[in-house]
PDB file of N, CA and C in Angstrom:
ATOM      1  N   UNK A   1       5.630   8.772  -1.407  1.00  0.00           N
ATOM      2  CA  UNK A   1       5.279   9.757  -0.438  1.00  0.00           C
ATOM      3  C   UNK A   1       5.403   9.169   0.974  1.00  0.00           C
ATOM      4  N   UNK A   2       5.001   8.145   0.989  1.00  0.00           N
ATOM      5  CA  UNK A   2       4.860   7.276   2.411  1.00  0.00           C
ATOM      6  C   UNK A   2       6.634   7.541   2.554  1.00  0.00           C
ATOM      7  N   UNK A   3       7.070   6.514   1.955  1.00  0.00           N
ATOM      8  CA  UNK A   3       8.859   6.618   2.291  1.00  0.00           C
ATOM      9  C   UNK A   3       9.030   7.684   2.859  1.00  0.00           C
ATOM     10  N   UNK A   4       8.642   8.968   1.965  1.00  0.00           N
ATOM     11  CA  UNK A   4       9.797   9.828   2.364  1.00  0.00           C
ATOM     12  C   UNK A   4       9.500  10.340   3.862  1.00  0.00           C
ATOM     13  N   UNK A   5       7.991  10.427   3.674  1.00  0.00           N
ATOM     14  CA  UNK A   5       7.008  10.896   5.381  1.00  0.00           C
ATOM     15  C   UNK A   5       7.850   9.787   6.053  1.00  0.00           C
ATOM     16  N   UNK A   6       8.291   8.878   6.589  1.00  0.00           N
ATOM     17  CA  UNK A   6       8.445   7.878   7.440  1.00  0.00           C
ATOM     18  C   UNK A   6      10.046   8.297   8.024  1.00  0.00           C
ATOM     19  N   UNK A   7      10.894   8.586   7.222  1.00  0.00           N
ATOM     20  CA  UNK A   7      12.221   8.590   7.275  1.00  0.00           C
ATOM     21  C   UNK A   7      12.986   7.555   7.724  1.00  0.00           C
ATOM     22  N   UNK A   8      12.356   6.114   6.915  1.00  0.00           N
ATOM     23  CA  UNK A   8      12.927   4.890   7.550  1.00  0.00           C
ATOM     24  C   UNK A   8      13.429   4.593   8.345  1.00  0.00           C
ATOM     25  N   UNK A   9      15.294   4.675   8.218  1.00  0.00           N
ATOM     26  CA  UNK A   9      16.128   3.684   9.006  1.00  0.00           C
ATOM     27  C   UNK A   9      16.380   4.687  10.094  1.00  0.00           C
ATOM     28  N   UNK A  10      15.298   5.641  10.913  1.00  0.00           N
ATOM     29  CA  UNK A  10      15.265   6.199  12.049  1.00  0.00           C
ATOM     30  C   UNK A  10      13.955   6.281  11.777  1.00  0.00           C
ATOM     31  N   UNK A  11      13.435   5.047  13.078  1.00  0.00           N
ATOM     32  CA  UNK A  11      12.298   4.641  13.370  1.00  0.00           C
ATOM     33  C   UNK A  11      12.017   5.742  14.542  1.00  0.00           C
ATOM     34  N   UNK A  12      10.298   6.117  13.986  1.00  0.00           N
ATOM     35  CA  UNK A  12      10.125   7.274  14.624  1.00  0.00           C
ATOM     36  C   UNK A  12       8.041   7.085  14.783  1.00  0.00           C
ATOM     37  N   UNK A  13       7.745   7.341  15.305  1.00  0.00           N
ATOM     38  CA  UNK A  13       5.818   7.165  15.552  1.00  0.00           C
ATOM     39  C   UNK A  13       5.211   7.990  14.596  1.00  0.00           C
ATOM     40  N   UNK A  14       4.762   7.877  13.700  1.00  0.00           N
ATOM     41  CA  UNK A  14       4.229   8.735  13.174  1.00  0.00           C
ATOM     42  C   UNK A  14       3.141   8.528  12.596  1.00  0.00           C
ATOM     43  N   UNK A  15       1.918   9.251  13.243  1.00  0.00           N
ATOM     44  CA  UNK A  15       0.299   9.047  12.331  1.00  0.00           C
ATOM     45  C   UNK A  15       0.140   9.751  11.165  1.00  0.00           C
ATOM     46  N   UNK A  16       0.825  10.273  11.045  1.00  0.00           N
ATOM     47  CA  UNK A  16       0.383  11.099   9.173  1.00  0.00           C
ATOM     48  C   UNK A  16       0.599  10.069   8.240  1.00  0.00           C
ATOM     49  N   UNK A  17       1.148   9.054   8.396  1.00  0.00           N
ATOM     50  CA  UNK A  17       1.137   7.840   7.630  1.00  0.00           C
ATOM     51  C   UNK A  17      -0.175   7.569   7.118  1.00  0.00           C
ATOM     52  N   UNK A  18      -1.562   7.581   7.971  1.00  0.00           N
ATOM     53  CA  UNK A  18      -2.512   7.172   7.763  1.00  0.00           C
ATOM     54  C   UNK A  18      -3.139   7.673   6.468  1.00  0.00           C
ATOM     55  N   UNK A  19      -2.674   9.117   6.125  1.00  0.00           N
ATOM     56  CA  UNK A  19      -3.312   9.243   4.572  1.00  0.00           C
ATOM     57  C   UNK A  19      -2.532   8.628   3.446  1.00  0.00           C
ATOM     58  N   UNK A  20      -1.259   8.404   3.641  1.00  0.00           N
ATOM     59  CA  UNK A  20      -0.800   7.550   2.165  1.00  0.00           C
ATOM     60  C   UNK A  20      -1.865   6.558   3.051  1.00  0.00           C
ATOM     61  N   UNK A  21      -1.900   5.615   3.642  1.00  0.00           N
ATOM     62  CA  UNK A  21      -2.041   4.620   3.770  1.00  0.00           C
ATOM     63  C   UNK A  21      -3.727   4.411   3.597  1.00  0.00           C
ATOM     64  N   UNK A  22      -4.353   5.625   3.468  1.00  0.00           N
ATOM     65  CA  UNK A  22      -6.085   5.197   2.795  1.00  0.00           C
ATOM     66  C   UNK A  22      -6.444   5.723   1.939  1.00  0.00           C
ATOM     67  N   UNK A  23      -5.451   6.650   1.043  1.00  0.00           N
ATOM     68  CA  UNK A  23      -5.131   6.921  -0.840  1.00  0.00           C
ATOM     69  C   UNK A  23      -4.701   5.784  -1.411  1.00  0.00           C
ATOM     70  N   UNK A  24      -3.845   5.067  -0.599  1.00  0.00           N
ATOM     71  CA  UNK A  24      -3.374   3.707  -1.098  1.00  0.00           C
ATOM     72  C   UNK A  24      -4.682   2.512  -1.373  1.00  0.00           C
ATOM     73  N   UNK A  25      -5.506   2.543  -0.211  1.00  0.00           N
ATOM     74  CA  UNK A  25      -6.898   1.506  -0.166  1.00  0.00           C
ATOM     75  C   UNK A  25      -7.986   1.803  -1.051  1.00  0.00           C
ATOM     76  N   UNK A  26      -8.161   3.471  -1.390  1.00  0.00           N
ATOM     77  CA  UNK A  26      -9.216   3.810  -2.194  1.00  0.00           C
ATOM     78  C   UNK A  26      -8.555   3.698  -4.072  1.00  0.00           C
ATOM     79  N   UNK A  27      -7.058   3.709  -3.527  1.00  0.00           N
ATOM     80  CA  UNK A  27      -6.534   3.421  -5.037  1.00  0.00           C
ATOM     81  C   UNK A  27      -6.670   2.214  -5.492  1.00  0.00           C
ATOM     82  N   UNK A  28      -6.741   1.186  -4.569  1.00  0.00           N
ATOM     83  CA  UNK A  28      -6.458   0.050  -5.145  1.00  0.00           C
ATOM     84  C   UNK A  28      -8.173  -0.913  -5.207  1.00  0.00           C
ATOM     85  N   UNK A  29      -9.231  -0.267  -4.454  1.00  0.00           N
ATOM     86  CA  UNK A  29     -10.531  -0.270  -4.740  1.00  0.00           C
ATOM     87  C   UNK A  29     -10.863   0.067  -6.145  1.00  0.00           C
ATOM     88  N   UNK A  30     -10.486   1.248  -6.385  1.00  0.00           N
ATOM     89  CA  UNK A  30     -10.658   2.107  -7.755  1.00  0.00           C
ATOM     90  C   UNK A  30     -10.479   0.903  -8.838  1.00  0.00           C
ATOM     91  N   UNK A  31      -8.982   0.326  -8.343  1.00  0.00           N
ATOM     92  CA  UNK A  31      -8.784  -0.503  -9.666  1.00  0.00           C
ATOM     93  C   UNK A  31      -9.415  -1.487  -9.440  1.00  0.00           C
ATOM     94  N   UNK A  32      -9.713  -2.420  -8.315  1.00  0.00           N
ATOM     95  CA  UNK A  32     -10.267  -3.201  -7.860  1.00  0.00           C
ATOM     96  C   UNK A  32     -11.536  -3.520  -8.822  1.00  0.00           C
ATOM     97  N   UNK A  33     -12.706  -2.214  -9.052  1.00  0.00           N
ATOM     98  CA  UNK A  33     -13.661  -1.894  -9.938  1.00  0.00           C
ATOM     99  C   UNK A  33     -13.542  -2.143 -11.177  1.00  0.00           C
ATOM    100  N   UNK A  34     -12.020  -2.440 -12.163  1.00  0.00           N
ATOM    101  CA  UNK A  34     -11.864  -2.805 -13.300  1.00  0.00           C
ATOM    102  C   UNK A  34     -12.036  -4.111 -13.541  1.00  0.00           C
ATOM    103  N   UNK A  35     -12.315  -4.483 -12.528  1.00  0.00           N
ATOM    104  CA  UNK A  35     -11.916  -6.040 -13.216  1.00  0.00           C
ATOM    105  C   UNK A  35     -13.454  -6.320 -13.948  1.00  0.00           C
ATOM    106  N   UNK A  36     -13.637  -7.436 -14.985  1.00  0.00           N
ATOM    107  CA  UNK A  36     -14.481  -7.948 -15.953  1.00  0.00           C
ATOM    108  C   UNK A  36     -14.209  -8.908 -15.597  1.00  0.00           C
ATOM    109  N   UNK A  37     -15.726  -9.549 -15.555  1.00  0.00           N
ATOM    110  CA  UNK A  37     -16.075 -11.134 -15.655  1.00  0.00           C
ATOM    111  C   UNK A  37     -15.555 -12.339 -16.595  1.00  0.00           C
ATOM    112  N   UNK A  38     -15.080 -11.837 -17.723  1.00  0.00           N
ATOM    113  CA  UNK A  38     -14.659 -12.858 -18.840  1.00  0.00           C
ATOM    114  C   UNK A  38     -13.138 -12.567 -18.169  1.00  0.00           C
ATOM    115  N   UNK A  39     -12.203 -13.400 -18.320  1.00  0.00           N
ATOM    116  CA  UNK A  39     -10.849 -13.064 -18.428  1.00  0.00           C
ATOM    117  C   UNK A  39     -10.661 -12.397 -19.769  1.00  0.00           C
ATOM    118  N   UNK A  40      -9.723 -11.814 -19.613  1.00  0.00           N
ATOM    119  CA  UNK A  40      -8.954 -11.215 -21.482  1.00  0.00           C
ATOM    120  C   UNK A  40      -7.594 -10.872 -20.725  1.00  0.00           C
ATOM    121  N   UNK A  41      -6.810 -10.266 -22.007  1.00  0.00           N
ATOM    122  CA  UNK A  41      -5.589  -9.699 -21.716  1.00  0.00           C
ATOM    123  C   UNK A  41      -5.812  -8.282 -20.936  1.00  0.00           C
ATOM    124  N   UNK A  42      -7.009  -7.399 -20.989  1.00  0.00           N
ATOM    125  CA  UNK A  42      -7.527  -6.302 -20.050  1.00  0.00           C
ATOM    126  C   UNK A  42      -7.279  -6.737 -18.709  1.00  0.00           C
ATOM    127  N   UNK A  43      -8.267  -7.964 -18.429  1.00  0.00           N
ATOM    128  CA  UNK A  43      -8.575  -8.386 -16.929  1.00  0.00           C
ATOM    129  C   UNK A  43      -6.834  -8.873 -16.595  1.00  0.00           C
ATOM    130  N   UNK A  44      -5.865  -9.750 -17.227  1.00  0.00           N
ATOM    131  CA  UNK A  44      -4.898  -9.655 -16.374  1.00  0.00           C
ATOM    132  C   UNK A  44      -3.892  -8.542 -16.094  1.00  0.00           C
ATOM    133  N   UNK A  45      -4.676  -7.608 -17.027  1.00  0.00           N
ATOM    134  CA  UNK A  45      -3.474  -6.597 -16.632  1.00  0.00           C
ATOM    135  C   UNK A  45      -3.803  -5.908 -15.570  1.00  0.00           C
ATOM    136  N   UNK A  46      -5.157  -5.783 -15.264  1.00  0.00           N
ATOM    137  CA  UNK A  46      -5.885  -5.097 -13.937  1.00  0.00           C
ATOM    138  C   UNK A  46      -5.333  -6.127 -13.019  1.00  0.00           C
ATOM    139  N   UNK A  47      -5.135  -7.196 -12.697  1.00  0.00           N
ATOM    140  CA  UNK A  47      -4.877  -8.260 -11.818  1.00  0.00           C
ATOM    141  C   UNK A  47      -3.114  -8.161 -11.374  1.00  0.00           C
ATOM    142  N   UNK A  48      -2.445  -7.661 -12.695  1.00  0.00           N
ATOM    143  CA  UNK A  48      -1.047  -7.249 -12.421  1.00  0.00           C
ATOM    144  C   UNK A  48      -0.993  -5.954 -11.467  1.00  0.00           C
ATOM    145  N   UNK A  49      -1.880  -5.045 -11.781  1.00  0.00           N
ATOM    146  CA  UNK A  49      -1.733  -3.925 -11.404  1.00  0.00           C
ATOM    147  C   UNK A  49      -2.462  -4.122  -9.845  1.00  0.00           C
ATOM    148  N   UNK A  50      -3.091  -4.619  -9.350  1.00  0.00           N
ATOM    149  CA  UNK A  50      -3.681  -5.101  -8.032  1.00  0.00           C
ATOM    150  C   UNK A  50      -2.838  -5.745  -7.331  1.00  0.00           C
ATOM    151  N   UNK A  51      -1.883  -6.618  -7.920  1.00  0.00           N
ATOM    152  CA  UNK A  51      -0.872  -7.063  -7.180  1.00  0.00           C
ATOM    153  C   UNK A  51      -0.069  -6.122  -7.105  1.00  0.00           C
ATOM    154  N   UNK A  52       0.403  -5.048  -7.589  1.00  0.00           N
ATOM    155  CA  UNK A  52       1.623  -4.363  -7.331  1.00  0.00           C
ATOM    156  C   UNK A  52       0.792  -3.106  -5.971  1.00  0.00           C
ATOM    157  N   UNK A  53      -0.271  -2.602  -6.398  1.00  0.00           N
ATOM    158  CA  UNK A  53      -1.032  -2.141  -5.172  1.00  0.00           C
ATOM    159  C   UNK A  53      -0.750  -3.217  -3.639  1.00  0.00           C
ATOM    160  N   UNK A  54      -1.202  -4.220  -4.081  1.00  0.00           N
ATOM    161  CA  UNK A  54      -1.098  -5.421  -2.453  1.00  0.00           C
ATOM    162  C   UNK A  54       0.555  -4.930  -2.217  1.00  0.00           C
ATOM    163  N   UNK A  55       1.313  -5.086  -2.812  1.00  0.00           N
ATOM    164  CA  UNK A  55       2.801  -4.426  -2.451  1.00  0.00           C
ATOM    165  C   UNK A  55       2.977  -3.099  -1.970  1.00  0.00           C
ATOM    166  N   UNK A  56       2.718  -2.016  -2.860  1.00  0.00           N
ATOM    167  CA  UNK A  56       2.824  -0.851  -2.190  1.00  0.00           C
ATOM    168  C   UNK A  56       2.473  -0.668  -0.930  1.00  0.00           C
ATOM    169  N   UNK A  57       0.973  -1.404  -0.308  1.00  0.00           N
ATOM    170  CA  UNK A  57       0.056  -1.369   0.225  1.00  0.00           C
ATOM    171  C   UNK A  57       1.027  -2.003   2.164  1.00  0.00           C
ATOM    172  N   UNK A  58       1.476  -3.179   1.636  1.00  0.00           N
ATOM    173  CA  UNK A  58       2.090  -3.694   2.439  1.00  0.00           C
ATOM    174  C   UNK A  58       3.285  -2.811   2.851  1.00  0.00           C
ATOM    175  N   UNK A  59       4.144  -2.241   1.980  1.00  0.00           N
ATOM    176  CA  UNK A  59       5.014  -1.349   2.329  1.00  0.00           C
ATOM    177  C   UNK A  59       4.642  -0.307   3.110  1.00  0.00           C
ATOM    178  N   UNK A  60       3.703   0.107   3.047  1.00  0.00           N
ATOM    179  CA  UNK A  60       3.140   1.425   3.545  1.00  0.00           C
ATOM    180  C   UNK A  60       2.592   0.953   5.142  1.00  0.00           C
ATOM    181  N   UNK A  61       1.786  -0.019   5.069  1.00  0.00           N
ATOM    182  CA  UNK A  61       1.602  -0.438   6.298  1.00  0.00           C
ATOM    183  C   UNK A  61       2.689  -0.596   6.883  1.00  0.00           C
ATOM    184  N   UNK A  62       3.901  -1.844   6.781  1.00  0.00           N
ATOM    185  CA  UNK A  62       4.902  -1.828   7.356  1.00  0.00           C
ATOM    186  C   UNK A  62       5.412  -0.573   8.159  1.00  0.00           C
ATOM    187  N   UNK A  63       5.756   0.296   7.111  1.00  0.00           N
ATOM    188  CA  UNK A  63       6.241   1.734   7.667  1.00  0.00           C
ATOM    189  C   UNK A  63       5.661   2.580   8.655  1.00  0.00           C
ATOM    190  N   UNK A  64       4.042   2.102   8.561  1.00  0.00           N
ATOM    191  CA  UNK A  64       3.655   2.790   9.527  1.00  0.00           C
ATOM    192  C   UNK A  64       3.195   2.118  11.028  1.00  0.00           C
ATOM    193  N   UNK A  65       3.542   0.935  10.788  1.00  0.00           N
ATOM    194  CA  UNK A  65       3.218  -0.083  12.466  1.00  0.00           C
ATOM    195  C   UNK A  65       4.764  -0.388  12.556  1.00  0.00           C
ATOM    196  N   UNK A  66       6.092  -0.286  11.688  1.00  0.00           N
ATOM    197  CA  UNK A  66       7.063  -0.592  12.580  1.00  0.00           C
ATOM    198  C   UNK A  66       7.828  -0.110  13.483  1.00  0.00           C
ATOM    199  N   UNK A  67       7.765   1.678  13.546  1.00  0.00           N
ATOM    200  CA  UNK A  67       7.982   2.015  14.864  1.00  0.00           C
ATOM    201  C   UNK A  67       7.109   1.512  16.279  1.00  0.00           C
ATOM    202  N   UNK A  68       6.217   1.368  15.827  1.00  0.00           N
ATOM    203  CA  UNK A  68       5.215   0.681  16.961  1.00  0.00           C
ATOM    204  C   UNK A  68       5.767  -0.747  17.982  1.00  0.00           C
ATOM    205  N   UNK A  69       6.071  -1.362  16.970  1.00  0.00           N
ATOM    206  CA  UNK A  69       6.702  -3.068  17.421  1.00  0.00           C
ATOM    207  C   UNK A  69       8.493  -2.836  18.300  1.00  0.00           C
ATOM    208  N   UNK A  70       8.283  -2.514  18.904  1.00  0.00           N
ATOM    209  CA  UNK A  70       9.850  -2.414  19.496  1.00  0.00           C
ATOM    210  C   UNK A  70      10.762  -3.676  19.591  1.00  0.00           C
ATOM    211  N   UNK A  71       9.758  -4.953  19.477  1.00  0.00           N
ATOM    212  CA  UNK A  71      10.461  -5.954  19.484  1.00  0.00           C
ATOM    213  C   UNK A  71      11.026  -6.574  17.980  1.00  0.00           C
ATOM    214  N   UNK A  72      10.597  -5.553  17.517  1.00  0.00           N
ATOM    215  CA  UNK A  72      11.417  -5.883  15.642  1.00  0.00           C
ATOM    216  C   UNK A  72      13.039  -5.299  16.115  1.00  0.00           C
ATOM    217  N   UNK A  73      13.191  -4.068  16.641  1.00  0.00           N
ATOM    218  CA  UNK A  73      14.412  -3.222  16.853  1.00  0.00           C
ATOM    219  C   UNK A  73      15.406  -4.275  17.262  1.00  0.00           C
TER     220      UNK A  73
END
């Protein structure tokens, strides 16, 4: 959703970014909440899935502070 709101490779200002971008934080809280104290094969899969959130997460930010930075252009 973020992608497509952004329209990448025509960098453009845009604040509507901000709701992917705090569906993204409460999503990855949500899972955040799975994790268990013992390790098991459960807990690393919540830990896989938290890392791929830290990714999305970063993407989404990116997209939405790099029209901002003019000195990236």
């Amino acid at each position: 959703m973020a992608f497509a709101m952004s329209g990448f490779p025509n960098a453009r200002p845009s604040l509507e970014l901000i709701l992917p971008a705090f569906l993204a934080l409460y999503g990855t809280y949500d899972t955040a909440r799975c994790l268990q104290l013992r390790w098991s094969f459960y807990h690393g899969g919540v830990l896989l899935l938290l890392y791929m959130d830290v990714m999305a997460l970063a993407m989404i930010f990116f997209l939405l502070l790099y029209p901002y930075g003019g000195w990236i252009q």
